[in-house]
PDB file of N, CA and C in Angstrom:
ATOM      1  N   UNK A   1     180.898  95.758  97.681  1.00  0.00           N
ATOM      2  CA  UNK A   1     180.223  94.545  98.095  1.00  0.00           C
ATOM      3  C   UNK A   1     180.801  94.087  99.423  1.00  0.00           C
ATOM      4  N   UNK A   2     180.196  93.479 100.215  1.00  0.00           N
ATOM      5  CA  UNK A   2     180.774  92.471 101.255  1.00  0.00           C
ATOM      6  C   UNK A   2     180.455  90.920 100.746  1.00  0.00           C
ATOM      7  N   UNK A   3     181.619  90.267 101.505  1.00  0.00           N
ATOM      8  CA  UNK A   3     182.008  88.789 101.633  1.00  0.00           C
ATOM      9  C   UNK A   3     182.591  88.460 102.909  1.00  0.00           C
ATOM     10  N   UNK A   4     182.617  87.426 102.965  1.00  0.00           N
ATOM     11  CA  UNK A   4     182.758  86.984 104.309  1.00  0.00           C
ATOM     12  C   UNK A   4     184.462  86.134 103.846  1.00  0.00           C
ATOM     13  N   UNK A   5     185.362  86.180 104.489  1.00  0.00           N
ATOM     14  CA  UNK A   5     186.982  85.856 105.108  1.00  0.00           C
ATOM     15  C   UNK A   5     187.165  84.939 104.880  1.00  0.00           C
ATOM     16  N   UNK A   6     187.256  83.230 104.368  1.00  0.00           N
ATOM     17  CA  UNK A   6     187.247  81.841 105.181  1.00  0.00           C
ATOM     18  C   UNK A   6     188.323  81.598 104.426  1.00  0.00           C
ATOM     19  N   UNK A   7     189.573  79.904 105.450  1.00  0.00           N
ATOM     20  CA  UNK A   7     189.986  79.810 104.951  1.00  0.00           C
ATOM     21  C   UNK A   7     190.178  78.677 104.504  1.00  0.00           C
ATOM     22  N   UNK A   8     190.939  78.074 103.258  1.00  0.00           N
ATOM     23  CA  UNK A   8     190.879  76.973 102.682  1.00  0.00           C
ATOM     24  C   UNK A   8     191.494  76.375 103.702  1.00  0.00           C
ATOM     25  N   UNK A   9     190.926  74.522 103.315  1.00  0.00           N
ATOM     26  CA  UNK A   9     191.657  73.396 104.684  1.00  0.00           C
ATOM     27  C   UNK A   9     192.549  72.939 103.887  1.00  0.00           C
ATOM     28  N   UNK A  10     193.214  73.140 103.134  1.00  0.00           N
ATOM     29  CA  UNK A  10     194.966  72.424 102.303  1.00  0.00           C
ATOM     30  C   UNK A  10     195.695  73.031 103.165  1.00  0.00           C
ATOM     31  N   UNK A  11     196.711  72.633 102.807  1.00  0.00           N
ATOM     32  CA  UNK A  11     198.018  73.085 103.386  1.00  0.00           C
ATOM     33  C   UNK A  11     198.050  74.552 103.290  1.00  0.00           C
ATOM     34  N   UNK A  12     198.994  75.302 104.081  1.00  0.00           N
ATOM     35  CA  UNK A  12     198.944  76.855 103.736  1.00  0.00           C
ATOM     36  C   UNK A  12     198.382  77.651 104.766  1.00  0.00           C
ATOM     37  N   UNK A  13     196.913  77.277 104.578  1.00  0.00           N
ATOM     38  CA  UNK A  13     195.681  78.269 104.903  1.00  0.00           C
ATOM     39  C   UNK A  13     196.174  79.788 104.714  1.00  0.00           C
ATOM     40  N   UNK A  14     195.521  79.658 103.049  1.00  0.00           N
ATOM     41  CA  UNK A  14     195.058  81.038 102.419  1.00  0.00           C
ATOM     42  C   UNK A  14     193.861  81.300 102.720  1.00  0.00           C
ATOM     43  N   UNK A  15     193.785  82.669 102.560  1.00  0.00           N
ATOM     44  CA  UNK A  15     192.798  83.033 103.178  1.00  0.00           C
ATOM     45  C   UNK A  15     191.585  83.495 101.767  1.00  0.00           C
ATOM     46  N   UNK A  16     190.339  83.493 101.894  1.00  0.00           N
ATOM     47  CA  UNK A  16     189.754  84.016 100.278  1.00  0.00           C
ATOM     48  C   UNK A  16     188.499  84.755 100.457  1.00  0.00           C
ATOM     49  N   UNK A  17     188.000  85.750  99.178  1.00  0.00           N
ATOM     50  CA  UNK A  17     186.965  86.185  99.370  1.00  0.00           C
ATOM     51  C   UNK A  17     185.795  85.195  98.499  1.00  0.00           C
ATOM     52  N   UNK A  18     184.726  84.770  98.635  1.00  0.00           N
ATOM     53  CA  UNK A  18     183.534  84.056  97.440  1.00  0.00           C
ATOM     54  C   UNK A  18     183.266  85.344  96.853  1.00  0.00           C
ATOM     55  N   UNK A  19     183.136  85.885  95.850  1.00  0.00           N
ATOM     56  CA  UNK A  19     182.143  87.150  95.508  1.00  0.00           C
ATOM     57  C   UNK A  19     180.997  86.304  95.084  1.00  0.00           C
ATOM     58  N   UNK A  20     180.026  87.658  95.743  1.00  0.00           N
ATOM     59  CA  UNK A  20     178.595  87.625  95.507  1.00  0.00           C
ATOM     60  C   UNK A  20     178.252  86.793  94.076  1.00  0.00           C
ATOM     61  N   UNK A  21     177.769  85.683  93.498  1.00  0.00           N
ATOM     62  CA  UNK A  21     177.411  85.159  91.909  1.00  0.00           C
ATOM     63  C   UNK A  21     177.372  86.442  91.463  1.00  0.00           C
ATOM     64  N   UNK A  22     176.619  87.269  91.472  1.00  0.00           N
ATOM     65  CA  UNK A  22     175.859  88.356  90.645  1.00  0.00           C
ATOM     66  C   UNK A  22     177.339  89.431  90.336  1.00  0.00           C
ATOM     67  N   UNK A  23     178.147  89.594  91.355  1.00  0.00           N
ATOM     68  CA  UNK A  23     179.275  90.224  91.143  1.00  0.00           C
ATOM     69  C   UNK A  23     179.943  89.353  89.962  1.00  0.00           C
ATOM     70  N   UNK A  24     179.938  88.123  90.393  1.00  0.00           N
ATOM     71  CA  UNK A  24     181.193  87.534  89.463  1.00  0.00           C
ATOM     72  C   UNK A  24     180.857  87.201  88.586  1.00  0.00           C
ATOM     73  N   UNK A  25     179.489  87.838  87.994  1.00  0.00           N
ATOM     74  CA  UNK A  25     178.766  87.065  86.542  1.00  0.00           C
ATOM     75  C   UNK A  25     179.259  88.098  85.601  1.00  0.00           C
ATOM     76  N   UNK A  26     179.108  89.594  86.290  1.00  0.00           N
ATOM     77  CA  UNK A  26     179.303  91.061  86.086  1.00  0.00           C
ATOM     78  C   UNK A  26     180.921  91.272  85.426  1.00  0.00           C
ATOM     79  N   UNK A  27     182.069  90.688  86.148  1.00  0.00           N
ATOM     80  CA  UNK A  27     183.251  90.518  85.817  1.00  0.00           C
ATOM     81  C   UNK A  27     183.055  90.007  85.115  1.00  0.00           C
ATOM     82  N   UNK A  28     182.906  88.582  85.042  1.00  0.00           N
ATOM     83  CA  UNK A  28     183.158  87.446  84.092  1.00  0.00           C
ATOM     84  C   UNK A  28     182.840  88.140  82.944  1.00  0.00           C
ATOM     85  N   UNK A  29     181.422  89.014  82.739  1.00  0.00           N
ATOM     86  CA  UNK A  29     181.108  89.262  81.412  1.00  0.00           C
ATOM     87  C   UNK A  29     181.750  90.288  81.086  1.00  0.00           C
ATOM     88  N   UNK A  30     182.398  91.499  81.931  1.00  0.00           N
ATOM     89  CA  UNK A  30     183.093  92.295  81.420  1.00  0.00           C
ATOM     90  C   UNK A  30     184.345  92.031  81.198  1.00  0.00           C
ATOM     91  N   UNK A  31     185.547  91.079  81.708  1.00  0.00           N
ATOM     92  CA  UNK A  31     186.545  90.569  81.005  1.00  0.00           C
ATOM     93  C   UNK A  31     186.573  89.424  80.434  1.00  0.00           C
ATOM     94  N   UNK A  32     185.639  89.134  79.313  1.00  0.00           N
ATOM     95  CA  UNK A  32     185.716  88.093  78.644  1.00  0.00           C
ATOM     96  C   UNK A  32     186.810  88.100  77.615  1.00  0.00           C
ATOM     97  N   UNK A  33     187.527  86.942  77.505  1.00  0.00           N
ATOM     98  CA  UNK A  33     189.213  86.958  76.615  1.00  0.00           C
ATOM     99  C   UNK A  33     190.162  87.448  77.285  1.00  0.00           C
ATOM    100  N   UNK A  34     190.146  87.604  78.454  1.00  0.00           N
ATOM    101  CA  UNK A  34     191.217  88.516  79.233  1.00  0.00           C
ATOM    102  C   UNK A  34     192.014  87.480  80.406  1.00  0.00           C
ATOM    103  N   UNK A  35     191.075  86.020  80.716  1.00  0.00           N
ATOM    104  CA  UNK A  35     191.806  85.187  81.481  1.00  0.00           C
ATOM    105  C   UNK A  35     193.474  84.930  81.381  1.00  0.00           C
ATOM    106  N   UNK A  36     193.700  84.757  82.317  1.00  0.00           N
ATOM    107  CA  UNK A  36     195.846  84.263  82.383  1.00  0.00           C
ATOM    108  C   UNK A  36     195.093  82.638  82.588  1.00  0.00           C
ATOM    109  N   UNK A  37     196.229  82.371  82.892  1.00  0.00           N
ATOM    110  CA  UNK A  37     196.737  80.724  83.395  1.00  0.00           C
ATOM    111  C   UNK A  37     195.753  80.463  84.164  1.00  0.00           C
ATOM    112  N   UNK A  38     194.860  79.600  84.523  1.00  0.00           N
ATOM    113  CA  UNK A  38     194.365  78.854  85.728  1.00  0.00           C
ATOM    114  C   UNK A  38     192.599  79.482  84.985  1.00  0.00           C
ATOM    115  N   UNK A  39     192.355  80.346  84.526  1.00  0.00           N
ATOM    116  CA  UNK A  39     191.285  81.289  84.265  1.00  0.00           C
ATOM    117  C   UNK A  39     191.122  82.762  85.324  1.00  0.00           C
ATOM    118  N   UNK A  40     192.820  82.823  85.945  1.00  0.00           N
ATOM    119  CA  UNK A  40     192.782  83.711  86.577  1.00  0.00           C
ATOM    120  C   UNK A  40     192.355  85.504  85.837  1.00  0.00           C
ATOM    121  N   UNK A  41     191.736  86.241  86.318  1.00  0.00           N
ATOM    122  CA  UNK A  41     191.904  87.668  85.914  1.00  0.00           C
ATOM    123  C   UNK A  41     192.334  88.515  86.646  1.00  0.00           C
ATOM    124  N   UNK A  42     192.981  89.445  86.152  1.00  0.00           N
ATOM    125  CA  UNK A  42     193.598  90.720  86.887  1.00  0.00           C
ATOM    126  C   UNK A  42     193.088  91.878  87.421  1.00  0.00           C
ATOM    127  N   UNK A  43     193.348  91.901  88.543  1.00  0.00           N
ATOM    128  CA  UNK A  43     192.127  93.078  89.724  1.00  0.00           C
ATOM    129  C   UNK A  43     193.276  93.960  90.443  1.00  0.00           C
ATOM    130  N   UNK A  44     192.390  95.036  89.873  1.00  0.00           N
ATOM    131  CA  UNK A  44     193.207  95.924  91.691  1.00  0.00           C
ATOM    132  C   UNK A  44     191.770  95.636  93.126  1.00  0.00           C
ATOM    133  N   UNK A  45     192.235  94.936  93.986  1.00  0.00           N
ATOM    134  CA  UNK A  45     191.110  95.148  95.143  1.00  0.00           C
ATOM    135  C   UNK A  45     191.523  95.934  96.150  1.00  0.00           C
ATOM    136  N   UNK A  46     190.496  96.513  96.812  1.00  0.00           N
ATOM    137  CA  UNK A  46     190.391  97.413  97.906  1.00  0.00           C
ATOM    138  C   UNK A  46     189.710  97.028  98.961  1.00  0.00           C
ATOM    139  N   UNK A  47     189.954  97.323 100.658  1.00  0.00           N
ATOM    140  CA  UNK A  47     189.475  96.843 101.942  1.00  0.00           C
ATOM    141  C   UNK A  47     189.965  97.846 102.634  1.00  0.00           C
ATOM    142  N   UNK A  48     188.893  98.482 103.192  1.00  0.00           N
ATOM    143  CA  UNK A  48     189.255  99.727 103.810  1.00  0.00           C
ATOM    144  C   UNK A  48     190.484 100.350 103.013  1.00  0.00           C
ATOM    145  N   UNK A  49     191.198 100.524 103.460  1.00  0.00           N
ATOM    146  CA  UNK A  49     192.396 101.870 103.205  1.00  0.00           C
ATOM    147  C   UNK A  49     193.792 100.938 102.467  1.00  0.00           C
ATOM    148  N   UNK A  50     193.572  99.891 102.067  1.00  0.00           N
ATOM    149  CA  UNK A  50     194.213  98.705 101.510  1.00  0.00           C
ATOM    150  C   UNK A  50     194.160  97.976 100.157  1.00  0.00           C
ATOM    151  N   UNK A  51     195.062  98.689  99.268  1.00  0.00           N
ATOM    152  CA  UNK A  51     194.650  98.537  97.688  1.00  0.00           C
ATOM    153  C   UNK A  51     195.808  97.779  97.470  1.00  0.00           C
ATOM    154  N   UNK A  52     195.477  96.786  96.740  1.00  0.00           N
ATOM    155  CA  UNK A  52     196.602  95.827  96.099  1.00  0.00           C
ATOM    156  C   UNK A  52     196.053  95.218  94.895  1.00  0.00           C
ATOM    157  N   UNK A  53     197.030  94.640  93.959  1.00  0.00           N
ATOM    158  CA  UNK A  53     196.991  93.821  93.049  1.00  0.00           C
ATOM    159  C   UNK A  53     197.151  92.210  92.802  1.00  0.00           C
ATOM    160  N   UNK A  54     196.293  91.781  92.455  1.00  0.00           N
ATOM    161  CA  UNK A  54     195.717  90.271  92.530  1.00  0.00           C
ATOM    162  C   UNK A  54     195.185  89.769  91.403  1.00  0.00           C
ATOM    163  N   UNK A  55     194.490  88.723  91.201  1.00  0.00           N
ATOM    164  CA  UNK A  55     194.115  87.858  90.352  1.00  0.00           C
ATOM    165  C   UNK A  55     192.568  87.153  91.386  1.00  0.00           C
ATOM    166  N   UNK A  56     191.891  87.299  90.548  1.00  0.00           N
ATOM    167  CA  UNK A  56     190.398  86.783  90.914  1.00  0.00           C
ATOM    168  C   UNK A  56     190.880  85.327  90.234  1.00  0.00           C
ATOM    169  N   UNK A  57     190.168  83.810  90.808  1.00  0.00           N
ATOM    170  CA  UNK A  57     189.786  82.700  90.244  1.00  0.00           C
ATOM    171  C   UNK A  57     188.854  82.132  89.900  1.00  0.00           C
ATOM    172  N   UNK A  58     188.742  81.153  88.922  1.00  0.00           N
ATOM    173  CA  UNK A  58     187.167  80.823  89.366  1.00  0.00           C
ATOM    174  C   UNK A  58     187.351  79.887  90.368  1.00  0.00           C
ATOM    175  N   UNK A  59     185.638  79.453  90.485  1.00  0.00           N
ATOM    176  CA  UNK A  59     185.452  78.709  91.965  1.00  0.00           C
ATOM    177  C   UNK A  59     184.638  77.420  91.031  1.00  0.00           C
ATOM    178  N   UNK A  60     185.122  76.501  90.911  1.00  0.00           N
ATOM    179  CA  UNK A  60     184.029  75.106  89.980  1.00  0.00           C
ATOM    180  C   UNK A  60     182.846  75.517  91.201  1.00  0.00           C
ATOM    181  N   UNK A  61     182.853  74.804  92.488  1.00  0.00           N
ATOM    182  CA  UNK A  61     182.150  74.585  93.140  1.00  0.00           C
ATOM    183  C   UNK A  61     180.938  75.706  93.440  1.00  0.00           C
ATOM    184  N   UNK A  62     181.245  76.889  93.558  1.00  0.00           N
ATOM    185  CA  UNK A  62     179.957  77.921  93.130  1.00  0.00           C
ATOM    186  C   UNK A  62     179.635  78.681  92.379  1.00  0.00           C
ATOM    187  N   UNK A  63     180.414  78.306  91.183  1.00  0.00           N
ATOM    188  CA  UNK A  63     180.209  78.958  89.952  1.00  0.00           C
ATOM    189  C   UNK A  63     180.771  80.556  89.592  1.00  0.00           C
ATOM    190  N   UNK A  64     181.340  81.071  90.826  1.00  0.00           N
ATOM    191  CA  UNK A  64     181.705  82.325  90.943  1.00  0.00           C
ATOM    192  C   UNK A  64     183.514  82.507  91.176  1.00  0.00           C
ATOM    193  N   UNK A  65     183.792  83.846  91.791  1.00  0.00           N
ATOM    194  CA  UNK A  65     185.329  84.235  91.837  1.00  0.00           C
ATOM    195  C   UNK A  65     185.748  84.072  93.266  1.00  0.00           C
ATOM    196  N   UNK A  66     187.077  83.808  92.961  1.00  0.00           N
ATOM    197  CA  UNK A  66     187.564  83.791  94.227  1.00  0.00           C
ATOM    198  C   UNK A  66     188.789  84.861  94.604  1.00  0.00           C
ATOM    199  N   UNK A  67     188.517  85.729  95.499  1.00  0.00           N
ATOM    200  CA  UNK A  67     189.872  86.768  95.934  1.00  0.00           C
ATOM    201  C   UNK A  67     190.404  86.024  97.226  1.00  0.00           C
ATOM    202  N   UNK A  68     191.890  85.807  96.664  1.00  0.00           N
ATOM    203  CA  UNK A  68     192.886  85.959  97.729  1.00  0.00           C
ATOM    204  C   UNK A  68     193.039  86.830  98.463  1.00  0.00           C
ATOM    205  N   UNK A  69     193.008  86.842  99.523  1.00  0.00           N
ATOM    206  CA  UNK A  69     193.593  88.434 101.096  1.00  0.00           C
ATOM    207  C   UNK A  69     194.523  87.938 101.744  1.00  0.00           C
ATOM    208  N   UNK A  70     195.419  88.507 101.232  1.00  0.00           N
ATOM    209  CA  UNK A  70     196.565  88.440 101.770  1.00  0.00           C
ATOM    210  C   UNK A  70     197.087  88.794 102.720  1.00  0.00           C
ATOM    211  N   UNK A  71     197.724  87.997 103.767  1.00  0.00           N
ATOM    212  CA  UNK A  71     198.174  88.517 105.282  1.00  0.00           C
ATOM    213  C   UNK A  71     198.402  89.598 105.543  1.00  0.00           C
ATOM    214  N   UNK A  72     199.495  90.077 104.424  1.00  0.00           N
ATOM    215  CA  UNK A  72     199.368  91.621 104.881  1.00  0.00           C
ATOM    216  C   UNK A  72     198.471  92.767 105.121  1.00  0.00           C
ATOM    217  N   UNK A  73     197.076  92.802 103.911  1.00  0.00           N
ATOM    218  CA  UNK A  73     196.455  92.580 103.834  1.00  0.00           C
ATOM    219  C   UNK A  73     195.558  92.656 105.239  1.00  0.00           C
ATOM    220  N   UNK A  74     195.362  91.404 105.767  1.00  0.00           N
ATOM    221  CA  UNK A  74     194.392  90.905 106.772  1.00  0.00           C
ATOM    222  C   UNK A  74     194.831  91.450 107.860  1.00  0.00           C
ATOM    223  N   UNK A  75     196.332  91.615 108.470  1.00  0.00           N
ATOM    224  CA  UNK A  75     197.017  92.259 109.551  1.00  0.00           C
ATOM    225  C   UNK A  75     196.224  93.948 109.640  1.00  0.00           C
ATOM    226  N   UNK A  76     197.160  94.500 108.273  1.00  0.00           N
ATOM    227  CA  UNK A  76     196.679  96.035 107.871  1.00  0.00           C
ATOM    228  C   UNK A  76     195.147  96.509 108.373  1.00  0.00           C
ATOM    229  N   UNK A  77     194.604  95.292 108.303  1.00  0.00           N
ATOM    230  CA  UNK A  77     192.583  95.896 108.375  1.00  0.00           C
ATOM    231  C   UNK A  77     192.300  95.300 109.595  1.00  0.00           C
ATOM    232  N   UNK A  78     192.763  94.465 109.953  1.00  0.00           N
ATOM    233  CA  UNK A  78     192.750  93.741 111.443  1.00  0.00           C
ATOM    234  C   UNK A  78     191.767  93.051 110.969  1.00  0.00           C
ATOM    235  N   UNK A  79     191.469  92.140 110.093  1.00  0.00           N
ATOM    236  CA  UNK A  79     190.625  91.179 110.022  1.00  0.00           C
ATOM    237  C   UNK A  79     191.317  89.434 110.056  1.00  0.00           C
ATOM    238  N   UNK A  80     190.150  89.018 110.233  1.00  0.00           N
ATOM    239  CA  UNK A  80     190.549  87.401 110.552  1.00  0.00           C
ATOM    240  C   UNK A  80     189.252  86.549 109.595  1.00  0.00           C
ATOM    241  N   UNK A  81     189.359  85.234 109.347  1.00  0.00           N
ATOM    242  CA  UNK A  81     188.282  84.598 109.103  1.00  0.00           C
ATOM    243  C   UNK A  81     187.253  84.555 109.986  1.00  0.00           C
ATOM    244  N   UNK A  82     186.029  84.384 108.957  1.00  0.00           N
ATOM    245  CA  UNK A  82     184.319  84.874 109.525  1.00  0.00           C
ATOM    246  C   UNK A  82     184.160  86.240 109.600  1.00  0.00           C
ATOM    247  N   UNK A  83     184.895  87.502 109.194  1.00  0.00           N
ATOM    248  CA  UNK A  83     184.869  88.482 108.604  1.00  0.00           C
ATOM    249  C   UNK A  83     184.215  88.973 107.506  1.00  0.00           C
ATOM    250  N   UNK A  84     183.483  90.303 107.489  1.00  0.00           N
ATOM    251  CA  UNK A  84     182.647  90.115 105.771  1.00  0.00           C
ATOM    252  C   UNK A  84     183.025  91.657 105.795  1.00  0.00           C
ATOM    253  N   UNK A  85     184.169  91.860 105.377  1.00  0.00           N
ATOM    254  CA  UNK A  85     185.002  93.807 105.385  1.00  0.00           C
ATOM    255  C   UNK A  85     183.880  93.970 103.683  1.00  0.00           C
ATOM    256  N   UNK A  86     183.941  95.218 103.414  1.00  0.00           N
ATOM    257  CA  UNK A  86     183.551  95.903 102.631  1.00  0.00           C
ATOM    258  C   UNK A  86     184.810  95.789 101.879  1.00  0.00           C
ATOM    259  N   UNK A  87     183.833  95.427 100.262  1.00  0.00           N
ATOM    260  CA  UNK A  87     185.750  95.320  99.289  1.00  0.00           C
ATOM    261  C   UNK A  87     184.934  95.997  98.070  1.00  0.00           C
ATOM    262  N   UNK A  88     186.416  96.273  96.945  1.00  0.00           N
ATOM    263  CA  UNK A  88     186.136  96.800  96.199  1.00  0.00           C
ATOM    264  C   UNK A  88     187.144  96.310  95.140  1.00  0.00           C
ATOM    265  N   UNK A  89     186.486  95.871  93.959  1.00  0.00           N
ATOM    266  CA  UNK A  89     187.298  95.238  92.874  1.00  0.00           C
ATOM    267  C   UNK A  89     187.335  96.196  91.428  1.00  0.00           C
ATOM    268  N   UNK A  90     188.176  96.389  91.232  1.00  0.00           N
ATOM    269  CA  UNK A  90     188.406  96.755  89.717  1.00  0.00           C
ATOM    270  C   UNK A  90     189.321  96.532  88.792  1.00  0.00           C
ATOM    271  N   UNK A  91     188.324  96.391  88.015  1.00  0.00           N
ATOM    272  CA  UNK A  91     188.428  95.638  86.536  1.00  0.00           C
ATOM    273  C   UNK A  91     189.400  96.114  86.065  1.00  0.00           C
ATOM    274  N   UNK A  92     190.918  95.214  85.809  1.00  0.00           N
ATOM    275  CA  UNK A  92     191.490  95.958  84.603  1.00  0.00           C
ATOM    276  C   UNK A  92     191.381  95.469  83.087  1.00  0.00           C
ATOM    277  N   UNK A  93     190.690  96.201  82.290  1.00  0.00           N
ATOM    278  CA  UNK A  93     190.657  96.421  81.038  1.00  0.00           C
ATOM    279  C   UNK A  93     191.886  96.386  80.050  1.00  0.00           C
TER     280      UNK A  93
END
């Protein structure tokens, strides 16, 4: 899928992915009972040549997930916010 980079205005500025609703309806229904703390779930994601381990969130405000990209991350792929890299999430079961 692609998403587009942006980053939150709190303190910090983390950086996040929205997934597509239709993606995050797809998760949601395939790890149902599997949430941690916060309703976080556990992902390996991929961006270009850049695989790491994370936690998807939900999002109240659009009903969908949210991926963290992490600086290292964002350096590694040379991306910045307003970016929409090609990613790849998988489910751990």
């Amino acid at each position: 899928m692609r998403a587009e980079i942006w980053v939150y205005p709190g303190k910090g500025g983390w950086h996040f992915v929205t997934l597509p609703v239709e993606f995050a309806a797809r998760i949601k229904a395939a790890m149902t009972g599997l949430a941690r703390p916060w309703g976080s779930l556990g992902i390996t994601a991929a961006i270009g040549k850049t695989r790491w381990q994370t936690s998807l969130f939900p999002d109240k405000a659009s009903g969908s997930l949210l991926l963290p990209v992490k600086a290292s991350v964002r350096q590694r792929e040379g991306l910045k916010a307003g970016d929409s890299p090609k990613l790849t999430i998988e489910v751990e079961l």
